[in-house]
N, C-alpha and C. Protein backbone atom coordinates (compact mmCIF):
# COMPACT_ATOMS: atom_id res chain seq x y z
N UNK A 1 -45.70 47.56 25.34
CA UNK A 1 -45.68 47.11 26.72
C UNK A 1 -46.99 46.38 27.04
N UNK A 2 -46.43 45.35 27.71
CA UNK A 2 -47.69 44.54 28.07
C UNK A 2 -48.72 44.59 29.63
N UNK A 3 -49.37 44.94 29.92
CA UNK A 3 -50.27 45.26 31.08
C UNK A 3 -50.34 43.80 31.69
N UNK A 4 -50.11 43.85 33.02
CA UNK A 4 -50.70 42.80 34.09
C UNK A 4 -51.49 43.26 35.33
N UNK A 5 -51.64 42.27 35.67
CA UNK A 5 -52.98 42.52 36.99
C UNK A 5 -52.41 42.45 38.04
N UNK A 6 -52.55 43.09 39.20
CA UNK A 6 -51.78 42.93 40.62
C UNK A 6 -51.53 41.32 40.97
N UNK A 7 -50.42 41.00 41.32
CA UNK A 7 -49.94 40.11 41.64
C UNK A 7 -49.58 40.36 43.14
N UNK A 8 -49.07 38.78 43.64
CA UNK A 8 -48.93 38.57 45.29
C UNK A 8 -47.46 38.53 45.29
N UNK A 9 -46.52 38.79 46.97
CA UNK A 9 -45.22 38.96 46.98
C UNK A 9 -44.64 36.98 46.77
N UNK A 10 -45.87 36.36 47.09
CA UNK A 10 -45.57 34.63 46.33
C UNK A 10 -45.05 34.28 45.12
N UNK A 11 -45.98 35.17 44.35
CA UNK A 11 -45.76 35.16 42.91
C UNK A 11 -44.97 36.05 42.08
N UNK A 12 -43.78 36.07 42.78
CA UNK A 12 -42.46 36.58 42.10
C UNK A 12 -41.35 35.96 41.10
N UNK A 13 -41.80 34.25 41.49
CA UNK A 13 -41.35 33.90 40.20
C UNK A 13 -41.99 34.00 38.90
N UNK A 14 -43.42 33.80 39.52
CA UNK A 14 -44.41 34.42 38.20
C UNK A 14 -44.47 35.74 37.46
N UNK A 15 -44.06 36.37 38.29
CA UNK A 15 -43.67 37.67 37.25
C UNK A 15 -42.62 37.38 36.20
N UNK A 16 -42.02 36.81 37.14
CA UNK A 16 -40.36 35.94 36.32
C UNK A 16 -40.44 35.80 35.02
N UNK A 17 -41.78 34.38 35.22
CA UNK A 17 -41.47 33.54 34.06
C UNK A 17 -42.24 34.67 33.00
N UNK A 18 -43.74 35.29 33.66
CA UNK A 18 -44.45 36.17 32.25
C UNK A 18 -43.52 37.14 31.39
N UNK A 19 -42.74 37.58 32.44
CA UNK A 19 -41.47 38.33 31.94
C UNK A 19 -40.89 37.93 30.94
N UNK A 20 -40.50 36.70 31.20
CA UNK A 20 -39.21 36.25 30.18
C UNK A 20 -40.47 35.38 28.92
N UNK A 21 -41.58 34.96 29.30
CA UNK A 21 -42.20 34.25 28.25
C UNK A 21 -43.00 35.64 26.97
N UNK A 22 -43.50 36.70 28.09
CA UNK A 22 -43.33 37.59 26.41
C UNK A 22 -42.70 38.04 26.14
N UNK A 23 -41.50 38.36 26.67
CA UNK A 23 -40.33 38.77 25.75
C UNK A 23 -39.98 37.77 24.55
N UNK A 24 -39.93 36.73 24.81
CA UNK A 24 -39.40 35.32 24.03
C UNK A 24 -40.35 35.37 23.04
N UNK A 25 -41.62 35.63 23.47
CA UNK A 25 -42.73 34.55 22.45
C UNK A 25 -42.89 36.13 21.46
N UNK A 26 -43.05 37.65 22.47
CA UNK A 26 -43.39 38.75 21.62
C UNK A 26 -42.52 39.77 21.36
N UNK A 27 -41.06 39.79 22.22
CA UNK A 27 -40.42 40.29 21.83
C UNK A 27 -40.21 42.29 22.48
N UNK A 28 -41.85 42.11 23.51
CA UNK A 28 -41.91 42.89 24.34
C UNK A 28 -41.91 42.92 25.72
N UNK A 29 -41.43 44.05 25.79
CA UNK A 29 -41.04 43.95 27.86
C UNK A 29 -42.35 44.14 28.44
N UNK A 30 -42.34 43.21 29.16
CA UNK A 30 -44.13 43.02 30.64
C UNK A 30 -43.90 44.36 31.00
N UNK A 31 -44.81 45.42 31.20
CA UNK A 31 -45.21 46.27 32.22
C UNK A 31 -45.45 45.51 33.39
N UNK A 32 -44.87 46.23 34.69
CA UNK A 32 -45.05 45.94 35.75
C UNK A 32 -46.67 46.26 36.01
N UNK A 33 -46.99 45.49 37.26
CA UNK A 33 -48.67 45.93 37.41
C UNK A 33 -48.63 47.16 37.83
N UNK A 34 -50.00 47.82 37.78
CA UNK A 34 -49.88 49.13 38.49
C UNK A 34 -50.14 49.29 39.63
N UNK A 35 -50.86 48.50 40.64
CA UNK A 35 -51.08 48.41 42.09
C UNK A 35 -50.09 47.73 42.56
N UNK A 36 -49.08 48.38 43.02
CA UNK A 36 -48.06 47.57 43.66
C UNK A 36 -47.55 47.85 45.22
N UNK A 37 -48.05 46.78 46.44
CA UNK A 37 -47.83 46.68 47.35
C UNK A 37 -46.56 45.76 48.06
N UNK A 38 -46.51 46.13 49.34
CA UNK A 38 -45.54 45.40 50.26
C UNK A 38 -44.37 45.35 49.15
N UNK A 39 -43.57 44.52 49.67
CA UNK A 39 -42.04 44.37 48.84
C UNK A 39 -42.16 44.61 47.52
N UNK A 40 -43.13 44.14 46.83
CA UNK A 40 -43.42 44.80 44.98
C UNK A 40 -43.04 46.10 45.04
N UNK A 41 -43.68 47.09 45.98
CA UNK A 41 -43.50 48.39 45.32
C UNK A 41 -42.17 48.72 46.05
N UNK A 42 -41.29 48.32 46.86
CA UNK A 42 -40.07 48.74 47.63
C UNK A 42 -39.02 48.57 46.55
N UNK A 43 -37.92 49.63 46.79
CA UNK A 43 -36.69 49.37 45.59
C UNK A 43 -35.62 48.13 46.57
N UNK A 44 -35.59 47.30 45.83
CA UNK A 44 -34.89 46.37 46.30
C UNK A 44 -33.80 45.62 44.73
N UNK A 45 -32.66 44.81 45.23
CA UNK A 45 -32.19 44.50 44.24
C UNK A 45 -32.27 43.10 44.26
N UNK A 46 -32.49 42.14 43.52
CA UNK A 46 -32.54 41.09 43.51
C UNK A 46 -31.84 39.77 42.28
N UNK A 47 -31.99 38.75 42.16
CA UNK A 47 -31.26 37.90 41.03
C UNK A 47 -32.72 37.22 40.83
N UNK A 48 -32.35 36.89 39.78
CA UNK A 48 -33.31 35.85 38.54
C UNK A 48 -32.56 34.48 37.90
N UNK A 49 -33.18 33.53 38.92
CA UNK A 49 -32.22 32.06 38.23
C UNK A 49 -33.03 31.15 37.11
N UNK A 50 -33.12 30.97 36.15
CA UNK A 50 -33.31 30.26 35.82
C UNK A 50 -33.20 28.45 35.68
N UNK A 51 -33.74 27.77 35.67
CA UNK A 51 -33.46 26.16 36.02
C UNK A 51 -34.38 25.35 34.96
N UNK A 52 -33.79 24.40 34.23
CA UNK A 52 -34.31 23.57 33.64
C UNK A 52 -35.37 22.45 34.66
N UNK A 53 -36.56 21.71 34.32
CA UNK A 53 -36.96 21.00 35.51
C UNK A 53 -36.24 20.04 35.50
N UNK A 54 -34.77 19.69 35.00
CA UNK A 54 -34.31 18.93 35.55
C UNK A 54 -32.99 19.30 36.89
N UNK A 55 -33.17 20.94 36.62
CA UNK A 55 -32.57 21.51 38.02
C UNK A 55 -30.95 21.96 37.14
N UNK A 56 -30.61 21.74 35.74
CA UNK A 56 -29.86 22.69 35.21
C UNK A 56 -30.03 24.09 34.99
N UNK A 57 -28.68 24.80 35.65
CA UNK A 57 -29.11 26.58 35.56
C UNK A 57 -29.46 26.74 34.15
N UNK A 58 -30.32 27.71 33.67
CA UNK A 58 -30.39 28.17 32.15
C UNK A 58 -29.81 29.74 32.35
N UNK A 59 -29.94 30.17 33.02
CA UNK A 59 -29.72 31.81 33.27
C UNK A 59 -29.37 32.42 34.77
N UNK A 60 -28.76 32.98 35.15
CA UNK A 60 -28.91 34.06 36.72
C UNK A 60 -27.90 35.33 36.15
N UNK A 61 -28.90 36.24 36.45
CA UNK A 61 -28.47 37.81 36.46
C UNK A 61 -29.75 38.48 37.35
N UNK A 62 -28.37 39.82 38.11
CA UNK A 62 -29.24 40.12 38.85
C UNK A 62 -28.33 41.31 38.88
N UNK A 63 -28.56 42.29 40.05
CA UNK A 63 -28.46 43.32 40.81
C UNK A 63 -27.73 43.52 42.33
N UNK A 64 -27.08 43.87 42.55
CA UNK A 64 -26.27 44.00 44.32
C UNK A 64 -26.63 45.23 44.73
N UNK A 65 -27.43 46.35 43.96
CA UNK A 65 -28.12 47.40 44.33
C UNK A 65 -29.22 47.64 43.72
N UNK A 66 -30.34 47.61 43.95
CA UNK A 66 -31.66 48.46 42.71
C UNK A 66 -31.21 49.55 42.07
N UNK A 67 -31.94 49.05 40.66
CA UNK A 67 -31.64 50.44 39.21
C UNK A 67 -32.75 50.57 38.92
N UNK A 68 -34.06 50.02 39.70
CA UNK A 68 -35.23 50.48 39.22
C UNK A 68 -36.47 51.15 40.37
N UNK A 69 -36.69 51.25 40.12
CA UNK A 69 -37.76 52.34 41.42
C UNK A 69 -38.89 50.80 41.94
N UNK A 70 -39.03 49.87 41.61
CA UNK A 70 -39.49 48.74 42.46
C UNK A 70 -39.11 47.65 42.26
N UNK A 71 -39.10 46.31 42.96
CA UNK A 71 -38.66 45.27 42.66
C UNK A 71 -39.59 44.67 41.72
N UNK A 72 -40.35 45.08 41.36
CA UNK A 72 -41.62 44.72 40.42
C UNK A 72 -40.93 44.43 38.70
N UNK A 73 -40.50 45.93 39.01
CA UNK A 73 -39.40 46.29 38.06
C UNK A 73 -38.40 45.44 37.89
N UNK A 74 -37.51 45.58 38.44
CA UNK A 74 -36.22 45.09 38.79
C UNK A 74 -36.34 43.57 38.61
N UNK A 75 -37.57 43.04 39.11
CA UNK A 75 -37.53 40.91 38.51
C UNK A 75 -37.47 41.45 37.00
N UNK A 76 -38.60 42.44 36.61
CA UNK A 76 -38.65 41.99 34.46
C UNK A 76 -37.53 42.28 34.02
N UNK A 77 -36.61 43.03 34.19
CA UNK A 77 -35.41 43.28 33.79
C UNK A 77 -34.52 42.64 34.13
N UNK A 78 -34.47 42.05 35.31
CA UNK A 78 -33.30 40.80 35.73
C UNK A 78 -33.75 39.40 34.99
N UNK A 79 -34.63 39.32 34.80
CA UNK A 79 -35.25 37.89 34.14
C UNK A 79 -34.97 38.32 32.52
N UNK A 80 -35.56 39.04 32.49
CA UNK A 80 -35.49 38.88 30.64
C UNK A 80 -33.51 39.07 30.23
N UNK A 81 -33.22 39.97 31.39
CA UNK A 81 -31.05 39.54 31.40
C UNK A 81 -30.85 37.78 31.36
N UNK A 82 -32.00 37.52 32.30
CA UNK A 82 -31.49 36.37 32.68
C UNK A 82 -31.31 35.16 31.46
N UNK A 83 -32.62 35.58 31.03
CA UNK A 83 -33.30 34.46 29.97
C UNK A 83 -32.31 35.01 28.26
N UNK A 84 -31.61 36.08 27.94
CA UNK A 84 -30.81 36.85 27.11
C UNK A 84 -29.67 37.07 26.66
N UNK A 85 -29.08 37.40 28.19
CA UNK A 85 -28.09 37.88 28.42
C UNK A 85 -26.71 37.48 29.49
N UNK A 86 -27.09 35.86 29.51
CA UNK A 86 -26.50 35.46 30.90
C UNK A 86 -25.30 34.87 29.63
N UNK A 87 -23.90 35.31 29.39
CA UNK A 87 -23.32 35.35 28.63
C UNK A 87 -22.68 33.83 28.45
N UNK A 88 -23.34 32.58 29.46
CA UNK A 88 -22.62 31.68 29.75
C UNK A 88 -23.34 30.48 29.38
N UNK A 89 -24.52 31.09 28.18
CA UNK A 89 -26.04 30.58 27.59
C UNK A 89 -26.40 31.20 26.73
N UNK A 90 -26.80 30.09 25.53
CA UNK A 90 -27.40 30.78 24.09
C UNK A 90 -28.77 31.97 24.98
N UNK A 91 -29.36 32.76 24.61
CA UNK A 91 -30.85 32.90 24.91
C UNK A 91 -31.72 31.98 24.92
N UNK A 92 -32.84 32.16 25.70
CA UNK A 92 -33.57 31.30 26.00
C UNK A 92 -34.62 31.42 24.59
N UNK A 93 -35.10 30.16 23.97
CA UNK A 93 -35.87 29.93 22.30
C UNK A 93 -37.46 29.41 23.23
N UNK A 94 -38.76 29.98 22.45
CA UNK A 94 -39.42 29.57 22.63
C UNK A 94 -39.60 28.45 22.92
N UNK A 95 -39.28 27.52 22.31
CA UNK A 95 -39.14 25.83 22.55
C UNK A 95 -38.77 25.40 24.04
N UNK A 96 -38.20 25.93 24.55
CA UNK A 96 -37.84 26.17 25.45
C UNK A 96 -38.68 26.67 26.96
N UNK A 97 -39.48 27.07 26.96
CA UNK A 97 -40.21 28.15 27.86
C UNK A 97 -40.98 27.03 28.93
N UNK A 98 -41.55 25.64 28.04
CA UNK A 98 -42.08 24.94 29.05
C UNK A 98 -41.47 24.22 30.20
N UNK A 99 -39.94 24.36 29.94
CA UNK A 99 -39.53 23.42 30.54
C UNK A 99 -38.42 24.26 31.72
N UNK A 100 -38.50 25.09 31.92
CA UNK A 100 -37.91 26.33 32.62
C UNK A 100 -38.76 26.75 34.04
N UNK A 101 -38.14 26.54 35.17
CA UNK A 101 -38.31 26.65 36.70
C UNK A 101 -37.64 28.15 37.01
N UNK A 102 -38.52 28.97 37.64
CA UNK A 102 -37.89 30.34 37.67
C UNK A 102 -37.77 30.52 39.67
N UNK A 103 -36.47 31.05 39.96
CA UNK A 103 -36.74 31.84 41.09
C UNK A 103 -35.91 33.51 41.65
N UNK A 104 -37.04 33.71 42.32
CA UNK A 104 -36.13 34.90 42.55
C UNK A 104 -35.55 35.12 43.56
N UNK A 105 -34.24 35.62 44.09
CA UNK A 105 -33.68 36.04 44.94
C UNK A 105 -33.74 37.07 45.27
N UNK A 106 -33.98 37.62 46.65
CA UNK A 106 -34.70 39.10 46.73
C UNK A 106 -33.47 39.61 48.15
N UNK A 107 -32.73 40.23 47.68
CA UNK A 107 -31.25 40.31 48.52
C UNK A 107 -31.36 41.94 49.81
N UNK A 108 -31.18 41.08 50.83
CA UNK A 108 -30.94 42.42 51.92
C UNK A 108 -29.89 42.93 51.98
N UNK A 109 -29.67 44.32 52.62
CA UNK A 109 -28.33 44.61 52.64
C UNK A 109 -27.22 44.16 53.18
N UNK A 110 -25.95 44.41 52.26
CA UNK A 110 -25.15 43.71 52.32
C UNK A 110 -23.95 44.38 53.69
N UNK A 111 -22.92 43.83 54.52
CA UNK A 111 -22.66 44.37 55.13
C UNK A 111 -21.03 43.54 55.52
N UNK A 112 -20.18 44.36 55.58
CA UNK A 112 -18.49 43.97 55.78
C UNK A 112 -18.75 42.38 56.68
N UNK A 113 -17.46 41.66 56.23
CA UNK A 113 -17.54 40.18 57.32
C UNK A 113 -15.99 40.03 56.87
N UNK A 114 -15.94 39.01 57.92
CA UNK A 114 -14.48 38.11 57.46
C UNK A 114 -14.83 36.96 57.07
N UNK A 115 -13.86 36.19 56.71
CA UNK A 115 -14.26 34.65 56.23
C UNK A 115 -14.83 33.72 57.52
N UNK A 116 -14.18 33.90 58.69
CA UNK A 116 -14.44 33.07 59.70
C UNK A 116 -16.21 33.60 60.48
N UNK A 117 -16.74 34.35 59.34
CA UNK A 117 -17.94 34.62 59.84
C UNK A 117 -19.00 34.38 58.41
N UNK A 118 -18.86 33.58 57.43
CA UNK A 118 -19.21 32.99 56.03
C UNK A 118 -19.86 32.06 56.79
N UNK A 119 -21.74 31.56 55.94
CA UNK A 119 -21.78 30.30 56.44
C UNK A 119 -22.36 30.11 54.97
N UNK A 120 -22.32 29.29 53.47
CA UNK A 120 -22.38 29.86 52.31
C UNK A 120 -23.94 29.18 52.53
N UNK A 121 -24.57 28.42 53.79
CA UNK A 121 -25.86 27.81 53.59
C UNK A 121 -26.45 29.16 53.93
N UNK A 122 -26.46 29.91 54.54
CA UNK A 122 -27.09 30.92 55.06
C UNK A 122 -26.72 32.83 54.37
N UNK A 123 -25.28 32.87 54.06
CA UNK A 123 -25.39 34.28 53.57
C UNK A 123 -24.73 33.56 52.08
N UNK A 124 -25.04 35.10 51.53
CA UNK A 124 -24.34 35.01 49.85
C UNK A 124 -22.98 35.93 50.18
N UNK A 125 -21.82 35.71 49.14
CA UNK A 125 -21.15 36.98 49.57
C UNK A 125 -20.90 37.42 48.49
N UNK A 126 -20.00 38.73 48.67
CA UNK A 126 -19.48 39.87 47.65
C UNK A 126 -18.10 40.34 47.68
N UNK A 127 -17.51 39.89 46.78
CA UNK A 127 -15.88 39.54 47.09
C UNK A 127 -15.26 40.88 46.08
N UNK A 128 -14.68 41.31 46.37
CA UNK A 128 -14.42 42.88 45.88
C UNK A 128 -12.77 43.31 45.97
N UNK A 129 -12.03 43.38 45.02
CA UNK A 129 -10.86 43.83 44.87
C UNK A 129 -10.83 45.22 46.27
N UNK A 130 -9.63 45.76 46.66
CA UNK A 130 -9.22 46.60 47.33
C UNK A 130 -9.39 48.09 46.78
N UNK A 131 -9.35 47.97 45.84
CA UNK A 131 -9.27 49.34 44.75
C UNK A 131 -11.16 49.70 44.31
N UNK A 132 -11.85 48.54 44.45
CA UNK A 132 -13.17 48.34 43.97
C UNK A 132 -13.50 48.08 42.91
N UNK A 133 -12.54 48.10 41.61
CA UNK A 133 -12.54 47.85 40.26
C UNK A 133 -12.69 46.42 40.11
N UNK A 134 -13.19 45.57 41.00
CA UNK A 134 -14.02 44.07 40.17
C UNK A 134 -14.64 43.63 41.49
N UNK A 135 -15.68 43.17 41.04
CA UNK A 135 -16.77 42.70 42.26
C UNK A 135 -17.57 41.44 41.72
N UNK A 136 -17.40 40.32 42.21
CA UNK A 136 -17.86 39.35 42.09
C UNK A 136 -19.00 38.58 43.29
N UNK A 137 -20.29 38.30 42.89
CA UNK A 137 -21.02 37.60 44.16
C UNK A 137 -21.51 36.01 43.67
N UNK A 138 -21.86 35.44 44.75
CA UNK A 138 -22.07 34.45 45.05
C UNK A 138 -23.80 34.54 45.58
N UNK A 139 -24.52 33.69 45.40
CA UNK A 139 -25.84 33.29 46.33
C UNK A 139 -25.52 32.45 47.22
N UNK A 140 -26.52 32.33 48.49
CA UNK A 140 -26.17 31.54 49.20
C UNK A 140 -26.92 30.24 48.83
N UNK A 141 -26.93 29.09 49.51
CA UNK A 141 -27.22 28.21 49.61
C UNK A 141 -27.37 27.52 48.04
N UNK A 142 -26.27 27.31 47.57
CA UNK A 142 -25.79 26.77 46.07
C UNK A 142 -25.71 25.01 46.04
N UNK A 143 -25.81 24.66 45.64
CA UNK A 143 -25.39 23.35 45.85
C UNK A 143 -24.03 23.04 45.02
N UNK A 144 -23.24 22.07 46.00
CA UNK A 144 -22.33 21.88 45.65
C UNK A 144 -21.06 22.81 45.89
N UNK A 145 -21.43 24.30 46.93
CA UNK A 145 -20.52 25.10 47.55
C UNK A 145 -20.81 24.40 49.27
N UNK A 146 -19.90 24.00 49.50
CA UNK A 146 -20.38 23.98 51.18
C UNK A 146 -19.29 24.39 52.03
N UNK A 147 -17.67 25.27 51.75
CA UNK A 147 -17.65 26.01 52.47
C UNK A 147 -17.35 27.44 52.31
N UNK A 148 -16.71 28.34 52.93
CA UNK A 148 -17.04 29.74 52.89
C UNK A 148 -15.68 30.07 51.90
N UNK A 149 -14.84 28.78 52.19
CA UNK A 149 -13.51 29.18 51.25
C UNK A 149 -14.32 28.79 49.62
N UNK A 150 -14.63 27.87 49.21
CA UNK A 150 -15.04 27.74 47.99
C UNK A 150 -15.69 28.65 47.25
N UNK A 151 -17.01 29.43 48.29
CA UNK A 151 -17.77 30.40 47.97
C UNK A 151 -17.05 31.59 47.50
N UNK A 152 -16.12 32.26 48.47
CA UNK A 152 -15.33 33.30 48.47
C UNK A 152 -14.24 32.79 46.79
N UNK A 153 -13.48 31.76 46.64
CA UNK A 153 -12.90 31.51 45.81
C UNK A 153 -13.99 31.40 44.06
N UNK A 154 -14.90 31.40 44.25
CA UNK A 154 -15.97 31.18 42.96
C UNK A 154 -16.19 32.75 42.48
N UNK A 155 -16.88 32.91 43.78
CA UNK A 155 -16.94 34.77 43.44
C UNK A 155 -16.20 35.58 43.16
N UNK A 156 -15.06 35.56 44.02
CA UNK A 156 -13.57 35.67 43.27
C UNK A 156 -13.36 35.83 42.02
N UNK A 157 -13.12 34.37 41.32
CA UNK A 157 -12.95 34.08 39.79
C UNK A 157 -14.09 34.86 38.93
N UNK A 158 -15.63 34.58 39.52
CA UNK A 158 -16.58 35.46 38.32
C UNK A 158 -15.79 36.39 38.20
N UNK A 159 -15.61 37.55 39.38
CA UNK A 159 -15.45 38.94 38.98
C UNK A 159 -13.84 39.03 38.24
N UNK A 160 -12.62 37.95 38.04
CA UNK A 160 -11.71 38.03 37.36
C UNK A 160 -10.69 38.38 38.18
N UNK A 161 -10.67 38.42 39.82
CA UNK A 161 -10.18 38.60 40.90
C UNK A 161 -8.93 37.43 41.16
N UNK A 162 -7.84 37.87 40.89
CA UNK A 162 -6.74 36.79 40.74
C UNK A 162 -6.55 35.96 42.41
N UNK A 163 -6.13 35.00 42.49
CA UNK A 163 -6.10 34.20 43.65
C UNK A 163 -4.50 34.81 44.41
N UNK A 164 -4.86 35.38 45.77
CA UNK A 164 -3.83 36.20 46.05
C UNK A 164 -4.06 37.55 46.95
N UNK A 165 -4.69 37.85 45.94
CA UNK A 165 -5.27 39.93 45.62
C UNK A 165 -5.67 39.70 46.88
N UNK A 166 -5.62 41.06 47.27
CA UNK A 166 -6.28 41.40 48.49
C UNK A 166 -7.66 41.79 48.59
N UNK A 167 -8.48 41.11 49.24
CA UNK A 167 -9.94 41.48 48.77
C UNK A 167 -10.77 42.29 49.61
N UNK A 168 -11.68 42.79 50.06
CA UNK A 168 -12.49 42.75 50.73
C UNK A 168 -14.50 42.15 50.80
N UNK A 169 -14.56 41.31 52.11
CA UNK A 169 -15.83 40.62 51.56
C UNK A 169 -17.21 41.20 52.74
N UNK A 170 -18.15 40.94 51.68
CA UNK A 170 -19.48 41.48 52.89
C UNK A 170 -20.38 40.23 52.17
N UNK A 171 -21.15 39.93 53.57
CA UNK A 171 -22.34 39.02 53.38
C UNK A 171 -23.50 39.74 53.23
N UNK A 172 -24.65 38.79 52.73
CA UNK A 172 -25.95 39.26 53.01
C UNK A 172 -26.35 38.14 52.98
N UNK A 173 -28.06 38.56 53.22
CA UNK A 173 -29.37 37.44 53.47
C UNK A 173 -30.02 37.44 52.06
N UNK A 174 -30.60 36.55 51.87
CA UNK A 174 -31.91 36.66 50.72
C UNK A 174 -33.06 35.69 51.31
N UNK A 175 -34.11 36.68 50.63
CA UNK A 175 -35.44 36.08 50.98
C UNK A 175 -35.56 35.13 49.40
N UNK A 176 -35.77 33.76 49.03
CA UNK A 176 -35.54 33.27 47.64
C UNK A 176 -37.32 32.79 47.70
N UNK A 177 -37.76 32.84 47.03
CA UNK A 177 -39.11 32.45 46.39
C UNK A 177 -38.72 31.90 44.77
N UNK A 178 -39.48 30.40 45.17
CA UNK A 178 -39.29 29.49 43.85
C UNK A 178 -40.24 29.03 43.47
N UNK A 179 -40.31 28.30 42.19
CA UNK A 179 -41.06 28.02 41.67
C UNK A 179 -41.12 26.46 41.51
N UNK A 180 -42.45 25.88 42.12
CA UNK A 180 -42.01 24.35 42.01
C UNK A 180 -42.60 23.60 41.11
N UNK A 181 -42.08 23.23 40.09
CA UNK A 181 -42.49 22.41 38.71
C UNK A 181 -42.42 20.93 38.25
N UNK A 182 -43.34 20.23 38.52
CA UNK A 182 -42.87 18.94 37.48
C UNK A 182 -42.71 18.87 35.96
N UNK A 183 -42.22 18.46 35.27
CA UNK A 183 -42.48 18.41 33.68
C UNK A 183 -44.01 18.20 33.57
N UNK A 184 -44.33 19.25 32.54
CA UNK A 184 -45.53 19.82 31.80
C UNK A 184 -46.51 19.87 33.03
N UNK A 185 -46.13 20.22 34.03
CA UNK A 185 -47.17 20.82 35.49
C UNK A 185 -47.29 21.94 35.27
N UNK A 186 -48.68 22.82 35.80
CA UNK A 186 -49.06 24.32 35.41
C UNK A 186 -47.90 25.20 36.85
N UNK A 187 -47.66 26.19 36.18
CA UNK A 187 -46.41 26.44 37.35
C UNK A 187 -47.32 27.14 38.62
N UNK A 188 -46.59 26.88 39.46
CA UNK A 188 -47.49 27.64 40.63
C UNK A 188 -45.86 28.57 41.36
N UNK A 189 -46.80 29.53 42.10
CA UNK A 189 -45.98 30.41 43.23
C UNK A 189 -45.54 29.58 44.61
N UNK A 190 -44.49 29.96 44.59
CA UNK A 190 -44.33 29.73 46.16
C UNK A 190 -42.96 30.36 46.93
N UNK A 191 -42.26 30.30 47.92
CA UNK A 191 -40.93 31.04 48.58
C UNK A 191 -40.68 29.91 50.21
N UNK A 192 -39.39 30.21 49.67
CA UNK A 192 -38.16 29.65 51.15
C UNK A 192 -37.66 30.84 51.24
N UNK A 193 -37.47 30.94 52.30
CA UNK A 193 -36.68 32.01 53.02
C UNK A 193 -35.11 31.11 53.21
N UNK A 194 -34.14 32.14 52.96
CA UNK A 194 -32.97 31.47 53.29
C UNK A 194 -31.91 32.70 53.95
């Protein structure tokens, strides 16, 4: 395990990327820092997107509840899923690492809606069979989703949710902090709220 130094709630994609760059380059999981304040040390669940700088996804896996006792936590393990295990992408190859834009999605609780209360720029949703046996989500503000039927119909399909089924859906908020990169620029911290 690798030791880091207290970090800021800005620099959450930076945990991101150290995350996924020693796993890649060493093959070991980042220790979270040990001084961990404000939202770092809170259990929260969040997603890890990966983006090429030309703004192609490379990875997103995440969480709709925390499995780890901080979100500190919870980015190295959603990122290194992300950068691994996003089944819809080889793993991410060293060769690779410079050219990769990280952000994180840091998700509030989620809470029952109908469709006529979806706005997909503003909430993400969670589209959920009747029985609870498949659950599919969405982020908000996606490009290329712009309305609440498309959103609901995407999330849908991830979770394998046939077009029909009776569902039930809940929105939430996310606080998203990204990372803004030009090709071969040193990455810096930063966050939108959405």
């Amino acid at each position: 395990m690798i030791q880091r130094p207290l970090i800021t709630e800005d620099d959450l994609p930076g945990l991101a990327r150290r995350a996924v760059e020693v796993f890649v380059r060493e093959g070991d999981q980042l220790e979270p820092p040990t001084k961990l304040t404000g939202l770092l040390a809170e259990r929260a669940p969040c997603f890890v997107s990966l983006k090429t700088v030309a703004g192609d996804l490379r990875g997103c896996i995440g969480t709709i509840e925390p499995w780890k006792d901080s979100l500190a936590e919870e980015i190295i393990v959603n990122a290194i899923s992300a950068a691994t295990r996003d089944p819809r992408f080889e793993p991410v190859k060293v060769e690779e690492l410079n050219n990769i834009c990280y952000s994180v999605d840091v998700l509030f609780p989620a809470e029952p809606t109908v469709l006529a209360d979806l706005d997909p720029s503003i909430y993400g949703v969670i589209v959920e069979d009747e029985k609870g046996d498949r659950r599919g989500l969405l982020l908000p503000d996606i490009p290329g989703v712009e309305t609440a039927e498309q959103q609901v119909d995407i999330a849908a399909r991830k979770a394998g949710i046939r077009r029909g089924t009776p569902t039930k859906l809940s929105r939430f908020r996310v606080e998203r902090f990204r990372e803004n990169r030009e090709p071969g620029a040193v990455a810096t911290g930063g966050h939108h709220s959405s």
